[in-house]
Protein backbone atom coordinates (compact mmCIF):
# COMPACT_ATOMS: atom_id res chain seq x y z
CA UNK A 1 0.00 0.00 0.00
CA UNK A 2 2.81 2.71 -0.80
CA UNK A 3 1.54 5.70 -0.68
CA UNK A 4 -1.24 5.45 1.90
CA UNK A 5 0.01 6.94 5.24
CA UNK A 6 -0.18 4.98 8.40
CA UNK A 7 -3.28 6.65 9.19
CA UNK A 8 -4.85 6.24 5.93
CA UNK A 9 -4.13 3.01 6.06
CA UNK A 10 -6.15 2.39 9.14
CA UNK A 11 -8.81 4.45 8.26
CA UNK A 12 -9.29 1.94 5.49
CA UNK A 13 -8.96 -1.00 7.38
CA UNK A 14 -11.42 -0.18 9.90
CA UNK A 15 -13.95 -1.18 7.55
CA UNK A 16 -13.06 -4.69 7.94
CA UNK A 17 -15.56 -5.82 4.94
CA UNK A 18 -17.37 -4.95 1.66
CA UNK A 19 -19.95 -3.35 3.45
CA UNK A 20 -18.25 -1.54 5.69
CA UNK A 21 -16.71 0.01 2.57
CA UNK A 22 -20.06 0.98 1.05
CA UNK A 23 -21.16 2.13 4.57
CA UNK A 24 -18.33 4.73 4.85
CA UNK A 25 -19.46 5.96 1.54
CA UNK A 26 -23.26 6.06 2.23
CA UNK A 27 -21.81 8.83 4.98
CA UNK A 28 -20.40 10.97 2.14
CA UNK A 29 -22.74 13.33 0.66
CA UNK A 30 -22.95 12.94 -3.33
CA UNK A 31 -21.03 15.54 -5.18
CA UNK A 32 -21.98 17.50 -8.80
CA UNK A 33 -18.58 17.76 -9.95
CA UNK A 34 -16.59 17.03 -13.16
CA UNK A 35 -13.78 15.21 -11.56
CA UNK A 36 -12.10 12.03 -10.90
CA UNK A 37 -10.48 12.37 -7.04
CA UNK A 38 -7.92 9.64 -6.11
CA UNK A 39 -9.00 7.49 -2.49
CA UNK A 40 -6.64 9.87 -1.16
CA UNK A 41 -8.54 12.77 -2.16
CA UNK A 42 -11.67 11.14 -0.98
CA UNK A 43 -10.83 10.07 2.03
CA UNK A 44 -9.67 13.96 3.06
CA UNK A 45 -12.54 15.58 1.04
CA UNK A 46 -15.43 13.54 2.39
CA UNK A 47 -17.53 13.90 -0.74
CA UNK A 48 -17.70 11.40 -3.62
CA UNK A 49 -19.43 10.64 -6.63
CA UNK A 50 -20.04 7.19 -9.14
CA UNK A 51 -16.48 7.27 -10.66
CA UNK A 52 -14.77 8.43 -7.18
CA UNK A 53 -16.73 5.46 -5.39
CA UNK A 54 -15.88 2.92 -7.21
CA UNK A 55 -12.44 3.78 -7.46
CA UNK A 56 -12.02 4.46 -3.58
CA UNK A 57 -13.94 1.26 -3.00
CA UNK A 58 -11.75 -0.58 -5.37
CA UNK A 59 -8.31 0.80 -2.86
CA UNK A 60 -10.28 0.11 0.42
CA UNK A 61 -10.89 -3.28 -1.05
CA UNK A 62 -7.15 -3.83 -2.00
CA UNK A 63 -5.78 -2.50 1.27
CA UNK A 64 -8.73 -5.27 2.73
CA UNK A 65 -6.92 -8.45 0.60
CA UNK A 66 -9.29 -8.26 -2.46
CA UNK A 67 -8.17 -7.75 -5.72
CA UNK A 68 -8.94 -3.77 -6.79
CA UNK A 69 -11.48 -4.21 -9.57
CA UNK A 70 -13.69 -2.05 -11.24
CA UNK A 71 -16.78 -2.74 -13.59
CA UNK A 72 -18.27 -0.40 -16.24
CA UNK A 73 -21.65 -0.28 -16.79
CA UNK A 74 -22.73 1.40 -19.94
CA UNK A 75 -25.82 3.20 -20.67
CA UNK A 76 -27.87 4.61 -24.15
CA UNK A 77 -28.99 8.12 -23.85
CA UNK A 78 -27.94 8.61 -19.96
CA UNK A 79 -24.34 8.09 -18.29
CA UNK A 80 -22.20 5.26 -17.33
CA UNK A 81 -22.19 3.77 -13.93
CA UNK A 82 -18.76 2.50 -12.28
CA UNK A 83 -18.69 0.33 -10.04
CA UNK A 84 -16.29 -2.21 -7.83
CA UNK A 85 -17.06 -5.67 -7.71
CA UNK A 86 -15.39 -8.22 -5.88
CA UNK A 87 -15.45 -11.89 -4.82
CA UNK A 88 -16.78 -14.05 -1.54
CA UNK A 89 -16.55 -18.03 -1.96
CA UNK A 90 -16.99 -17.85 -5.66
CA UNK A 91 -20.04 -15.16 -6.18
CA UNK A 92 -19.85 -11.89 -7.19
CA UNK A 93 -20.93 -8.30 -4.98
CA UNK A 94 -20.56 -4.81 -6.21
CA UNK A 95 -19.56 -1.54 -4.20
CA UNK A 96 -21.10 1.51 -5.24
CA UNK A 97 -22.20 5.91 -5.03
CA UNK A 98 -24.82 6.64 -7.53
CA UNK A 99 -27.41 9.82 -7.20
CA UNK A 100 -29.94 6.78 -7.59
CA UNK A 101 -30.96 4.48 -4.64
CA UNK A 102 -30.62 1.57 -6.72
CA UNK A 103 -27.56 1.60 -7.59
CA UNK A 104 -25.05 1.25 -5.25
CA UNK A 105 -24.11 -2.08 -2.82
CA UNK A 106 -24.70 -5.82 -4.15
CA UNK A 107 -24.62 -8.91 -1.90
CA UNK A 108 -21.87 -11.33 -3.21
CA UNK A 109 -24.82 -13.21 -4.35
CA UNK A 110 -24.55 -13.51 -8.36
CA UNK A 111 -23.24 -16.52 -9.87
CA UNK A 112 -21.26 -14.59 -12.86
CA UNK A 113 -20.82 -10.83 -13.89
CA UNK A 114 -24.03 -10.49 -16.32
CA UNK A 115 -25.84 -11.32 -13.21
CA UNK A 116 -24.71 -8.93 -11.21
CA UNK A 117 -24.88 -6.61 -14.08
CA UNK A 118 -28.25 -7.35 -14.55
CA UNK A 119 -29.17 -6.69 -11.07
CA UNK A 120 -29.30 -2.85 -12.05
CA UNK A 121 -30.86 -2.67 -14.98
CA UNK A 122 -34.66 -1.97 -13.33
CA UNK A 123 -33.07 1.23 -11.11
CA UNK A 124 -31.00 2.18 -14.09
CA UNK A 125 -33.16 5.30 -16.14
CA UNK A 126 -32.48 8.57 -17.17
CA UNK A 127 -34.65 11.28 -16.07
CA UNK A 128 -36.73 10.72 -19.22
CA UNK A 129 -38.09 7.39 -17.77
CA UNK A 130 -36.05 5.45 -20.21
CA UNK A 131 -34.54 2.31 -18.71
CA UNK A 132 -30.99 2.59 -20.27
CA UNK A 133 -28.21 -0.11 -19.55
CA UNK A 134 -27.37 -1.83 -22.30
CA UNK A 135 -23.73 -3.30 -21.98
CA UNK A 136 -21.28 -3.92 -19.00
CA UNK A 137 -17.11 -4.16 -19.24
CA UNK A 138 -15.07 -6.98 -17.94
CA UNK A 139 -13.60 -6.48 -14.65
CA UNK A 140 -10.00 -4.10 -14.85
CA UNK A 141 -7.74 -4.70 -12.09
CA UNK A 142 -6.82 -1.24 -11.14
CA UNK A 143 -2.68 -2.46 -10.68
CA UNK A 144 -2.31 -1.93 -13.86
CA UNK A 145 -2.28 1.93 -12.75
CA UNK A 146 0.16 2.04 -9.93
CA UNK A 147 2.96 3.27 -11.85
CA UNK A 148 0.71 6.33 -12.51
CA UNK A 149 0.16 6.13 -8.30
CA UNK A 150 -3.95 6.43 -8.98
CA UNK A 151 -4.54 5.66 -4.89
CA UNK A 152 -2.49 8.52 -3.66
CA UNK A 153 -1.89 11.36 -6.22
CA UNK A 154 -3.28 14.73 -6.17
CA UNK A 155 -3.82 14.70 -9.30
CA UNK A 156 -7.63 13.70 -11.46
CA UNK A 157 -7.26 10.04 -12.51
CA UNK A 158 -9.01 10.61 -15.91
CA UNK A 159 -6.88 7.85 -16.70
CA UNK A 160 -8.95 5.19 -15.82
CA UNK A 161 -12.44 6.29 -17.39
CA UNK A 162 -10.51 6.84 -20.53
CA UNK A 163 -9.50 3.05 -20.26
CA UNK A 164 -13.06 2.02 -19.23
CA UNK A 165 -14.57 4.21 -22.03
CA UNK A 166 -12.17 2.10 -24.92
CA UNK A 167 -12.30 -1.66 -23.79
CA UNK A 168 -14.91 -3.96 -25.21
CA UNK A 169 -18.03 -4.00 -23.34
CA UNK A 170 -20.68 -6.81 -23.66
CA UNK A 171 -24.48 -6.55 -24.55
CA UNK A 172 -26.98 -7.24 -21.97
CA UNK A 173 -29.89 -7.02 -24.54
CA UNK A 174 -30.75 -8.51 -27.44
CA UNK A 175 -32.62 -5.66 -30.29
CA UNK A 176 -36.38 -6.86 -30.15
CA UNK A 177 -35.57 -6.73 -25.97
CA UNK A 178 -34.84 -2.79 -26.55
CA UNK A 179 -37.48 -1.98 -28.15
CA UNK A 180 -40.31 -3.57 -26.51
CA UNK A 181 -39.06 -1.77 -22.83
CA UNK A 182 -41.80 0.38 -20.65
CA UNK A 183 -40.61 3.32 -18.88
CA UNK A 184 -40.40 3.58 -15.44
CA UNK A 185 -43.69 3.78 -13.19
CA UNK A 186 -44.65 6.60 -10.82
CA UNK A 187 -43.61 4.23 -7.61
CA UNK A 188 -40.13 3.21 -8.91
CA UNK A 189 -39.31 6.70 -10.00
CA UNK A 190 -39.71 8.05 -6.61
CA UNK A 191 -38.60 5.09 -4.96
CA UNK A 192 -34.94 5.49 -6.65
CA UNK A 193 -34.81 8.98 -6.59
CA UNK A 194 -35.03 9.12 -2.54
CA UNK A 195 -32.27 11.22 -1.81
CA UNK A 196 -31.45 12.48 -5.51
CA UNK A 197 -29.66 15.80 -5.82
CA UNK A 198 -30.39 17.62 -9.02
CA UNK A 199 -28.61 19.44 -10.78
């Protein structure tokens, strides 16, 4: 963990768990910005966003013993959603900050990745009503970034959504599927927008 100072370092281990992760975040209010903090950054700014949580999530999972991956989800007509994902006995779980209520923590629960993917598509809709996810990356093992020190610098880690943005990402739906989708009811609009902060 070079980088992290000692206190850092046990801030992040006092989580103990994937949940505890996505608990420390839940405590964060959700930020507006165009930005893409390092866990550094985030753990001394208190205030986080998709991108930032996964990323943070993926370092307090790493300093935790897990492997620091990251997931893209990609959307048609809205934004992506980031998020980390990790392993527990063979399933999959997900860490996550998203202005929706839907969209954040999975229980290691889902046999493969399209499950887990899969798991957001109902709480993923622009504010149009449009349910939007369409494909999901494979996992990136954030490593491959420590030479460009993407836990600790100062500096935006635009780095990484640029990689997310150009690797191969996998359809979750087939054509007829697309076009045969309702919009989101009056009860699951407000139920994931609990919390929202518009812009």
């Amino acid at each position: 963990m070079e980088g992290f100072t000692p206190s850092e370092l046990r801030k992040l281990r006092s989580l103990k768990e994937p949940y505890g992760i996505q608990k420390f975040m839940d405590t964060m209010p959700y930020h507006l910005a165009t930005s893409a903090w390092s866990p550094r950054k985030v753990l001394r700014e208190r205030t986080i966003h998709c991108l930032e949580g996964a990323i943070f999530a993926a370092a307090a999972l790493r300093v935790l013993g897990y492997r620091p991956l990251v997931v893209d989800l990609e959307a048609d007509n809205d934004t992506d959603h980031v998020i980390a994902v990790y392993r527990d006995r063979g399933y999959w779980g997900a860490i996550a900050m998203s202005n929706y209520a839907g969209l954040r923590f999975r229980e290691p629960i889902y046999r493969t990745l399209r499950e887990l993917a899969l798991s957001y598509f109902v709480s993923y809709f622009n504010l149009r009503r449009e349910k939007t996810l369409r494909r999901y990356s494979r996992p990136v093992n954030l490593a491959r970034f420590d030479r460009r020190d993407w836990m600790t610098t100062e500096d935006d880690v635009w780095f990484i959504p640029e990689y997310l943005l150009d690797i191969k990402h996998t359809p979750m739906l087939k054509p007829w599927m697309t076009k045969r989708l309702h919009r989101v009811d009056d009860r699951q609009w407000k139920a994931d927008l609990v919390g929202h902060r518009w812009f």
